[in-house]
N, C-alpha and C. Protein backbone atom coordinates (compact mmCIF):
# COMPACT_ATOMS: atom_id res chain seq x y z
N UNK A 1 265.70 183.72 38.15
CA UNK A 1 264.60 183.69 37.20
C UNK A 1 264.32 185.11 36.73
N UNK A 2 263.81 185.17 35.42
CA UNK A 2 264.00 186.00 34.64
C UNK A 2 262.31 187.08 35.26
N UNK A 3 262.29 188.22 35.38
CA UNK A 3 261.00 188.22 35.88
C UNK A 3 259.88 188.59 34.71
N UNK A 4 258.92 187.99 35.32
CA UNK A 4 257.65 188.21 33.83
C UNK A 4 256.77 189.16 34.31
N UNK A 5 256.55 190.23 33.36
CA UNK A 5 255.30 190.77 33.64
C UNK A 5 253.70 190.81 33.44
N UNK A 6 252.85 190.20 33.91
CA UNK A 6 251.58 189.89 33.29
C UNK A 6 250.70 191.08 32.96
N UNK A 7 249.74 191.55 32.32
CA UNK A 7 249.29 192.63 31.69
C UNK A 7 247.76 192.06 32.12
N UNK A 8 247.15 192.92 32.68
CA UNK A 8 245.31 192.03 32.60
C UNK A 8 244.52 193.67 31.65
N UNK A 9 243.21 193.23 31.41
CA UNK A 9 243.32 193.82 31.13
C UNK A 9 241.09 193.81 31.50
N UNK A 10 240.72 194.77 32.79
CA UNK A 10 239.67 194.28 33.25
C UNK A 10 238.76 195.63 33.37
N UNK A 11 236.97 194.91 33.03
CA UNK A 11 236.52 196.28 32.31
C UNK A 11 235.23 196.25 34.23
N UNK A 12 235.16 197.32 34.11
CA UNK A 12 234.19 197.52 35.82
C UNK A 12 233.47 198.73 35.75
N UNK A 13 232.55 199.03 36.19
CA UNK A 13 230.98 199.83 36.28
C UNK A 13 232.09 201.07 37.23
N UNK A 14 232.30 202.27 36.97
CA UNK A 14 232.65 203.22 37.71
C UNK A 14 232.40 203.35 39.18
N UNK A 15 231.11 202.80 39.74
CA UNK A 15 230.95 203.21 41.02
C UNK A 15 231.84 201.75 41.96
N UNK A 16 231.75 200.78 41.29
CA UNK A 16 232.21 199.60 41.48
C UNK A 16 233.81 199.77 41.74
N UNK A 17 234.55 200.33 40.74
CA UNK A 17 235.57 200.39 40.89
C UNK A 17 235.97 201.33 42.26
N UNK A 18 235.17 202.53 42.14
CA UNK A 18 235.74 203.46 43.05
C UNK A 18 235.45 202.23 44.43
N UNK A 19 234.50 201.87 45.05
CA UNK A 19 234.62 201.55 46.14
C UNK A 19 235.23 199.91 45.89
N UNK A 20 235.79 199.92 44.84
CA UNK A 20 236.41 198.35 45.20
C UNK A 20 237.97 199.07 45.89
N UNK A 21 238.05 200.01 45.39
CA UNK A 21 239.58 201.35 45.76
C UNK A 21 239.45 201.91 47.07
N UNK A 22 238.67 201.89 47.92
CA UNK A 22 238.38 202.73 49.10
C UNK A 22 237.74 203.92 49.11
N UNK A 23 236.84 204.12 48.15
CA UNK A 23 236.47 205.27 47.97
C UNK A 23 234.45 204.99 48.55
N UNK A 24 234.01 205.76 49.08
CA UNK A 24 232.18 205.86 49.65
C UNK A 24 231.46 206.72 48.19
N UNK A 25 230.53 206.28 48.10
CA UNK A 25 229.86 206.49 46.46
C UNK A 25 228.54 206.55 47.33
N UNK A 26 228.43 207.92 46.91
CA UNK A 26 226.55 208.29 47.16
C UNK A 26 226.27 209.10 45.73
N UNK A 27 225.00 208.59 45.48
CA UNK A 27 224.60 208.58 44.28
C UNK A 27 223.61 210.09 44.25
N UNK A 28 224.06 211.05 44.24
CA UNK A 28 223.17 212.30 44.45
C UNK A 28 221.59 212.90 43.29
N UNK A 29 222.23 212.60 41.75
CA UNK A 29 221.05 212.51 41.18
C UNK A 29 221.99 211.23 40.05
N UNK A 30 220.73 211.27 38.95
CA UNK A 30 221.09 210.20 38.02
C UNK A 30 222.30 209.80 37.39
N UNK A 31 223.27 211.03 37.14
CA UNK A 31 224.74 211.15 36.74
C UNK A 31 225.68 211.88 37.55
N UNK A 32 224.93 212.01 38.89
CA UNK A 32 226.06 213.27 39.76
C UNK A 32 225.98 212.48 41.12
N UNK A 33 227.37 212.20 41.28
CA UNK A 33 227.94 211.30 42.68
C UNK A 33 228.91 212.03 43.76
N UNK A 34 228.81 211.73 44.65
CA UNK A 34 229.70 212.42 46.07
C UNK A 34 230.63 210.94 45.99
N UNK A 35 231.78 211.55 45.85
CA UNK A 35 232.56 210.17 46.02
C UNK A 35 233.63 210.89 47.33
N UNK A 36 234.07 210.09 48.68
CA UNK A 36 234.71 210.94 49.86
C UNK A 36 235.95 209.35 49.69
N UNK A 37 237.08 209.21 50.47
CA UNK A 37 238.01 208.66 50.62
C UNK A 37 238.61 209.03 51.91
N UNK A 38 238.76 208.40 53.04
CA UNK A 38 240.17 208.87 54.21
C UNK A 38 239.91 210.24 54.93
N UNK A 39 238.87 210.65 54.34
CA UNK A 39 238.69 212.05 54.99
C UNK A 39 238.71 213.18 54.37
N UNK A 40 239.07 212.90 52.80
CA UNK A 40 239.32 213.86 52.16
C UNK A 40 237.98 214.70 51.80
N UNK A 41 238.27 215.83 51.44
CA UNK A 41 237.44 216.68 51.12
C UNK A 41 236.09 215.80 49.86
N UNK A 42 235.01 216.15 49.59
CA UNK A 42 234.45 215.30 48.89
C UNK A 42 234.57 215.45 47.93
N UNK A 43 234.86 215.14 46.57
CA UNK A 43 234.85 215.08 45.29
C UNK A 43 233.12 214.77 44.51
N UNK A 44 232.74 215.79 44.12
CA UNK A 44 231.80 215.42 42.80
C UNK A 44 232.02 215.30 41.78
N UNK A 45 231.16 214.16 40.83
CA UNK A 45 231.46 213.84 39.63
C UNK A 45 230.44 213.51 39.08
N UNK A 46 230.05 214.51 37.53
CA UNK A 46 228.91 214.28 37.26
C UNK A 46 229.36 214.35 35.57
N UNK A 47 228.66 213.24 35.55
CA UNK A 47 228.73 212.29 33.92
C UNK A 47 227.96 213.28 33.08
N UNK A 48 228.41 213.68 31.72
CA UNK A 48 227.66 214.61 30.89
C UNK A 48 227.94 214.47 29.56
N UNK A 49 227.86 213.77 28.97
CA UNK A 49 227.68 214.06 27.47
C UNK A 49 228.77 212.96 27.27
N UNK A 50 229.37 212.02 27.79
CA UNK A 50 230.35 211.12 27.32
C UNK A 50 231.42 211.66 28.17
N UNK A 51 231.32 212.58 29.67
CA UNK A 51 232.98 213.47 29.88
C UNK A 51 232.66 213.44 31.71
N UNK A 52 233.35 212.74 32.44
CA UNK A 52 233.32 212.79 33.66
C UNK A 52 233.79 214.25 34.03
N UNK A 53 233.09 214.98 35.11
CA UNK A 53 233.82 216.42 35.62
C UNK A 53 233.69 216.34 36.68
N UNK A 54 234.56 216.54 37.48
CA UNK A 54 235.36 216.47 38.57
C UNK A 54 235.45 217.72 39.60
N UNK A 55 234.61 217.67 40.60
CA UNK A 55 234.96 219.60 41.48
C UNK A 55 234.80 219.04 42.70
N UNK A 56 235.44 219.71 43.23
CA UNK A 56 236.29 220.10 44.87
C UNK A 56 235.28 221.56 45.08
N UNK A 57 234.89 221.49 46.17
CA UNK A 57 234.57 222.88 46.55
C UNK A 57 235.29 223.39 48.07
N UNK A 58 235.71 224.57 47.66
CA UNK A 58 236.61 225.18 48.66
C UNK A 58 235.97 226.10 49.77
N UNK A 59 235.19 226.52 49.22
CA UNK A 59 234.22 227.19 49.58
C UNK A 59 233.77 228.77 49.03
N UNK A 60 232.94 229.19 49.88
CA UNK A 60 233.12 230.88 49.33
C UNK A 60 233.97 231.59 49.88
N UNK A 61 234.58 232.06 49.46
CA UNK A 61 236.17 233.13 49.66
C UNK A 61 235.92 234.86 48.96
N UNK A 62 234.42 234.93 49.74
CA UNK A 62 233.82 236.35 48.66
C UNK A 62 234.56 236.96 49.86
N UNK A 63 234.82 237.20 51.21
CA UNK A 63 235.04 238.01 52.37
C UNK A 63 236.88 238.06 52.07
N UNK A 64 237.55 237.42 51.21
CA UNK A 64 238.68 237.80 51.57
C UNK A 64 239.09 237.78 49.81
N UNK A 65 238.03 238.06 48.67
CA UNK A 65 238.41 238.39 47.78
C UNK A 65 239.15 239.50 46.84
N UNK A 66 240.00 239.65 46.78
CA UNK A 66 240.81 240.26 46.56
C UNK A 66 241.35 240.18 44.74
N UNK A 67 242.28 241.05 44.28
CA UNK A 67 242.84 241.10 43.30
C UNK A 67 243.56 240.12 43.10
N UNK A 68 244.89 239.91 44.35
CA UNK A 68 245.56 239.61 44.95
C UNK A 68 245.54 238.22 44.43
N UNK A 69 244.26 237.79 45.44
CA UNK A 69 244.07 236.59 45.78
C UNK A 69 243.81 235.94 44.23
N UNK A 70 242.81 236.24 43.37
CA UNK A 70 243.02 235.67 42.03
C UNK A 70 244.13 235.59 41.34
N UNK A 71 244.48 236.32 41.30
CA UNK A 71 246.27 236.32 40.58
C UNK A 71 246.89 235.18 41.18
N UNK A 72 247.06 234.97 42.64
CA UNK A 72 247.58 233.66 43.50
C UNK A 72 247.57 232.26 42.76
N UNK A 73 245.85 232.75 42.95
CA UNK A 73 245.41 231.62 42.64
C UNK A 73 245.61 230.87 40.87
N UNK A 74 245.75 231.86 40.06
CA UNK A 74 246.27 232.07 38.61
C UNK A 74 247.39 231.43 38.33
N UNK A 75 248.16 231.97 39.11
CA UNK A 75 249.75 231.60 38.98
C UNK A 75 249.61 229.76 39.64
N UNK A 76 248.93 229.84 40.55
CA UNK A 76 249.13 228.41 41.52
C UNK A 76 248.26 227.23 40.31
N UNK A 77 247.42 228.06 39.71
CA UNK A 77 247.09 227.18 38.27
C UNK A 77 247.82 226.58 37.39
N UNK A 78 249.07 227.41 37.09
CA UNK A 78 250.05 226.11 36.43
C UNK A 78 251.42 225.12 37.19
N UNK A 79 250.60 225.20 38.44
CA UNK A 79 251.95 224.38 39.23
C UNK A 79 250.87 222.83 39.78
N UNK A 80 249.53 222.70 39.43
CA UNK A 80 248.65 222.19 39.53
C UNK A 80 247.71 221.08 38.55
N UNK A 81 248.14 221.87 37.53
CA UNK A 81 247.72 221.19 36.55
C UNK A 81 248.00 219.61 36.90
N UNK A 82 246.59 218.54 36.22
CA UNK A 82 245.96 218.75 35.17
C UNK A 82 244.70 219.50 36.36
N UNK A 83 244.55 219.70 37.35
CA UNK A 83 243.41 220.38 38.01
C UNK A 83 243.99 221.75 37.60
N UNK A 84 242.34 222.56 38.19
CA UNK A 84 242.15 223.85 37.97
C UNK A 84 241.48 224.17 39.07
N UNK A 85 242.03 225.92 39.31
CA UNK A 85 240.72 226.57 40.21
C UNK A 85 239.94 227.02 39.30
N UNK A 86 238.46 227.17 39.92
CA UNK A 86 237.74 227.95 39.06
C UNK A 86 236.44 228.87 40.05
N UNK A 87 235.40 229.23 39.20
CA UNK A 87 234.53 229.79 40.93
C UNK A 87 233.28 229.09 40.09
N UNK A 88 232.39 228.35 40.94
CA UNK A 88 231.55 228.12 40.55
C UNK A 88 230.63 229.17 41.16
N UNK A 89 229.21 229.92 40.10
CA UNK A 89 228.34 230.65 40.40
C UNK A 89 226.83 230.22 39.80
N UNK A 90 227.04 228.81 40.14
CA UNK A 90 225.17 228.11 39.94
C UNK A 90 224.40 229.16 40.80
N UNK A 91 225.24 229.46 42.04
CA UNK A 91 224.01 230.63 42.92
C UNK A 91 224.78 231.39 42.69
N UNK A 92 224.31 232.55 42.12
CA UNK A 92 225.40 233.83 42.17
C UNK A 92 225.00 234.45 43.69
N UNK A 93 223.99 234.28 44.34
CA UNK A 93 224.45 234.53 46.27
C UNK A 93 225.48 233.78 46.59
N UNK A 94 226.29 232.79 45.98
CA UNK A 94 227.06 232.28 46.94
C UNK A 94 227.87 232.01 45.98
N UNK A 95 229.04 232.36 45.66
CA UNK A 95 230.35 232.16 44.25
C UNK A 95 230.92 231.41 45.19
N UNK A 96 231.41 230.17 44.18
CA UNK A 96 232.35 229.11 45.38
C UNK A 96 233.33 228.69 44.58
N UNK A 97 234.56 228.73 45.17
CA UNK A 97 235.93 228.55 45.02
C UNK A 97 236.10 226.90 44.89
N UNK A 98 236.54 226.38 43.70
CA UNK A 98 236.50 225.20 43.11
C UNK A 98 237.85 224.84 42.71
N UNK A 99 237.78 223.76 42.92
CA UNK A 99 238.64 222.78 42.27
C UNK A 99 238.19 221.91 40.94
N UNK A 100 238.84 222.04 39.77
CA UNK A 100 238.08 221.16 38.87
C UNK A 100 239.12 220.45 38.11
N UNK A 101 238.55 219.52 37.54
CA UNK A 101 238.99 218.63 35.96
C UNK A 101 237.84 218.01 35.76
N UNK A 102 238.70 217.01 34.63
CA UNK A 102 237.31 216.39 33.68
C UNK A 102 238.23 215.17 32.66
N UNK A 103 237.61 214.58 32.34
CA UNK A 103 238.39 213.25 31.60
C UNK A 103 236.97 212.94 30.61
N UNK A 104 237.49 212.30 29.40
CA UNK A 104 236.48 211.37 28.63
C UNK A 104 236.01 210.46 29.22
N UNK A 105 234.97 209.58 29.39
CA UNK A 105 234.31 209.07 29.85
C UNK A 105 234.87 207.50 29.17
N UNK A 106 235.01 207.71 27.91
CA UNK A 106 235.14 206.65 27.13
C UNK A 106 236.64 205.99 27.31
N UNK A 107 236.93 204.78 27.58
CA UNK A 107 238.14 203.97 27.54
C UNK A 107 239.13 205.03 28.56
N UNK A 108 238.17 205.00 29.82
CA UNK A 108 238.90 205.78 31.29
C UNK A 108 239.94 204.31 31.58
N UNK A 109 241.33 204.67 31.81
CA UNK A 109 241.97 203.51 32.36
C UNK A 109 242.04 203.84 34.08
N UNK A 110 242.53 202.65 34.63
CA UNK A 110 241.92 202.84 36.07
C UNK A 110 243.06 203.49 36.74
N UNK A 111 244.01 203.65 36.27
CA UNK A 111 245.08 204.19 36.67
C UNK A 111 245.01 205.77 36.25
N UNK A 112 244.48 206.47 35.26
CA UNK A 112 244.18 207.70 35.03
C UNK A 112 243.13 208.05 35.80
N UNK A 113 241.86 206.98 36.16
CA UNK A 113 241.14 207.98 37.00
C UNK A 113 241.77 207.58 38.52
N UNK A 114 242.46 206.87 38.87
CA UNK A 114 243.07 207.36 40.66
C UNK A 114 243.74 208.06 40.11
N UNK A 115 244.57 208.71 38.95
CA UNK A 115 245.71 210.17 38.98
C UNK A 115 244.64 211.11 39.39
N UNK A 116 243.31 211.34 38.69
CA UNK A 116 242.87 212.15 38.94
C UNK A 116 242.43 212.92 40.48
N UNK A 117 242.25 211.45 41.36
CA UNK A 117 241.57 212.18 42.58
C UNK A 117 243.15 212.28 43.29
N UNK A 118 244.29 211.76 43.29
CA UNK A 118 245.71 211.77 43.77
C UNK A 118 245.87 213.40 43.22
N UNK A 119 245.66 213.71 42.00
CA UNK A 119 245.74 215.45 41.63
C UNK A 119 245.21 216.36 42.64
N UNK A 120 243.68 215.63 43.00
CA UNK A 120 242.77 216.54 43.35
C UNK A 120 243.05 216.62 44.95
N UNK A 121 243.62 215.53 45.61
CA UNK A 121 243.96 215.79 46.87
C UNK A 121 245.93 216.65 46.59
N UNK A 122 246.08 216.50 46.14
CA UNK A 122 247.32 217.19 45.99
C UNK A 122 246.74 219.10 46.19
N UNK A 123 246.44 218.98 44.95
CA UNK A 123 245.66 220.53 44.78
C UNK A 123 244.89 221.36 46.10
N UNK A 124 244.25 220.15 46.51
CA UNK A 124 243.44 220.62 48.15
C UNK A 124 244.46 220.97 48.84
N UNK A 125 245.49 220.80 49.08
CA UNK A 125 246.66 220.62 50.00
C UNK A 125 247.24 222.51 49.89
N UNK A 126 247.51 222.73 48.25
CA UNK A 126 248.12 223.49 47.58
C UNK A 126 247.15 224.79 48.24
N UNK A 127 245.98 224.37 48.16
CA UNK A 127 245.23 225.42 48.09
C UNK A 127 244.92 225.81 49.80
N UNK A 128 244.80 225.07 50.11
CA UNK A 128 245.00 225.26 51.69
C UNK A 128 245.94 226.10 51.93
N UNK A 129 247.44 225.79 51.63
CA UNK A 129 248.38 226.52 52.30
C UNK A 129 248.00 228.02 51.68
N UNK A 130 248.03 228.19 50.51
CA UNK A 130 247.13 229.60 49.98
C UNK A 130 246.70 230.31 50.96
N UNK A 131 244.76 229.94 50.79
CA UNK A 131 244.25 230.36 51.46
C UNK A 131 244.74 230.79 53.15
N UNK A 132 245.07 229.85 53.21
CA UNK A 132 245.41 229.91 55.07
C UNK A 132 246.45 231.61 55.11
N UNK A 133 246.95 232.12 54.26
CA UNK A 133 247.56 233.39 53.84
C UNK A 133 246.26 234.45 53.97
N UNK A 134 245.35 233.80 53.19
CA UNK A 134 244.35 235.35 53.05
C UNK A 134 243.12 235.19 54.54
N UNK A 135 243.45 233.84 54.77
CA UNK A 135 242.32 233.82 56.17
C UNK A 135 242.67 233.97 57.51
N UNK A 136 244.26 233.99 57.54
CA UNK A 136 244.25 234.91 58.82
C UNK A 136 244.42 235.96 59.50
């Protein structure tokens, strides 16, 4: 028999989906969620203007900041893509070493947003072995 492929084609509330996937959804303020999976590092995602954005925090890496270490991290930016490092400085006491992306909000297919967190644990991985260079 010849094989058929069926196509569905099914529409679901974002937080719904993530934990119909295995993913824990805590709702932090009105558009900004902690979504965790298996152990992985936590992923935030906070809805803004029609554009999901996506950050990993690595932490602060001010004690082993270096020239060095940005350039690393520069170069390790295009072997990573569609994620990015970046530093977040909401507190400039505390600059924190990030992981980011971001997607349209509008006509998200469900298979582009698991690429996204499959990126983002990839990238954690990437960045680990990095760091683990400048932290010991």
């Amino acid at each position: 028999m010849e094989q058929v492929i069926v196509t569905s084609s099914l529409k679901e509330d974002l937080i719904s989906f993530l934990e119909f996937n295995g993913f824990t959804v805590e709702t932090l303020e009105e558009s900004i969620y902690r979504v965790e999976r298996d152990g992985e590092l936590p992923v935030f995602i906070n809805l803004e203007d029609g554009h999901l954005y996506f950050e990993i925090d690595l932490g602060n890496v001010s004690s082993v900041a270096t020239e060095k270490l940005y350039h690393d991290l520069l170069d390790l930016n295009t072997e990573i893509l569609p994620v990015a490092f970046g530093l977040n400085r909401a507190n400039p006491n505390d600059p924190r070493l990030v992981l980011v992306e971001s997607r349209e909000a509008e006509n998200l297919d469900s298979n582009e947003l698991l690429c996204v967190f499959t990126s983002l644990e990839l990238a954690v991985d990437r960045a680990e072995t990095l760091l683990a260079d400048y932290l010991n």
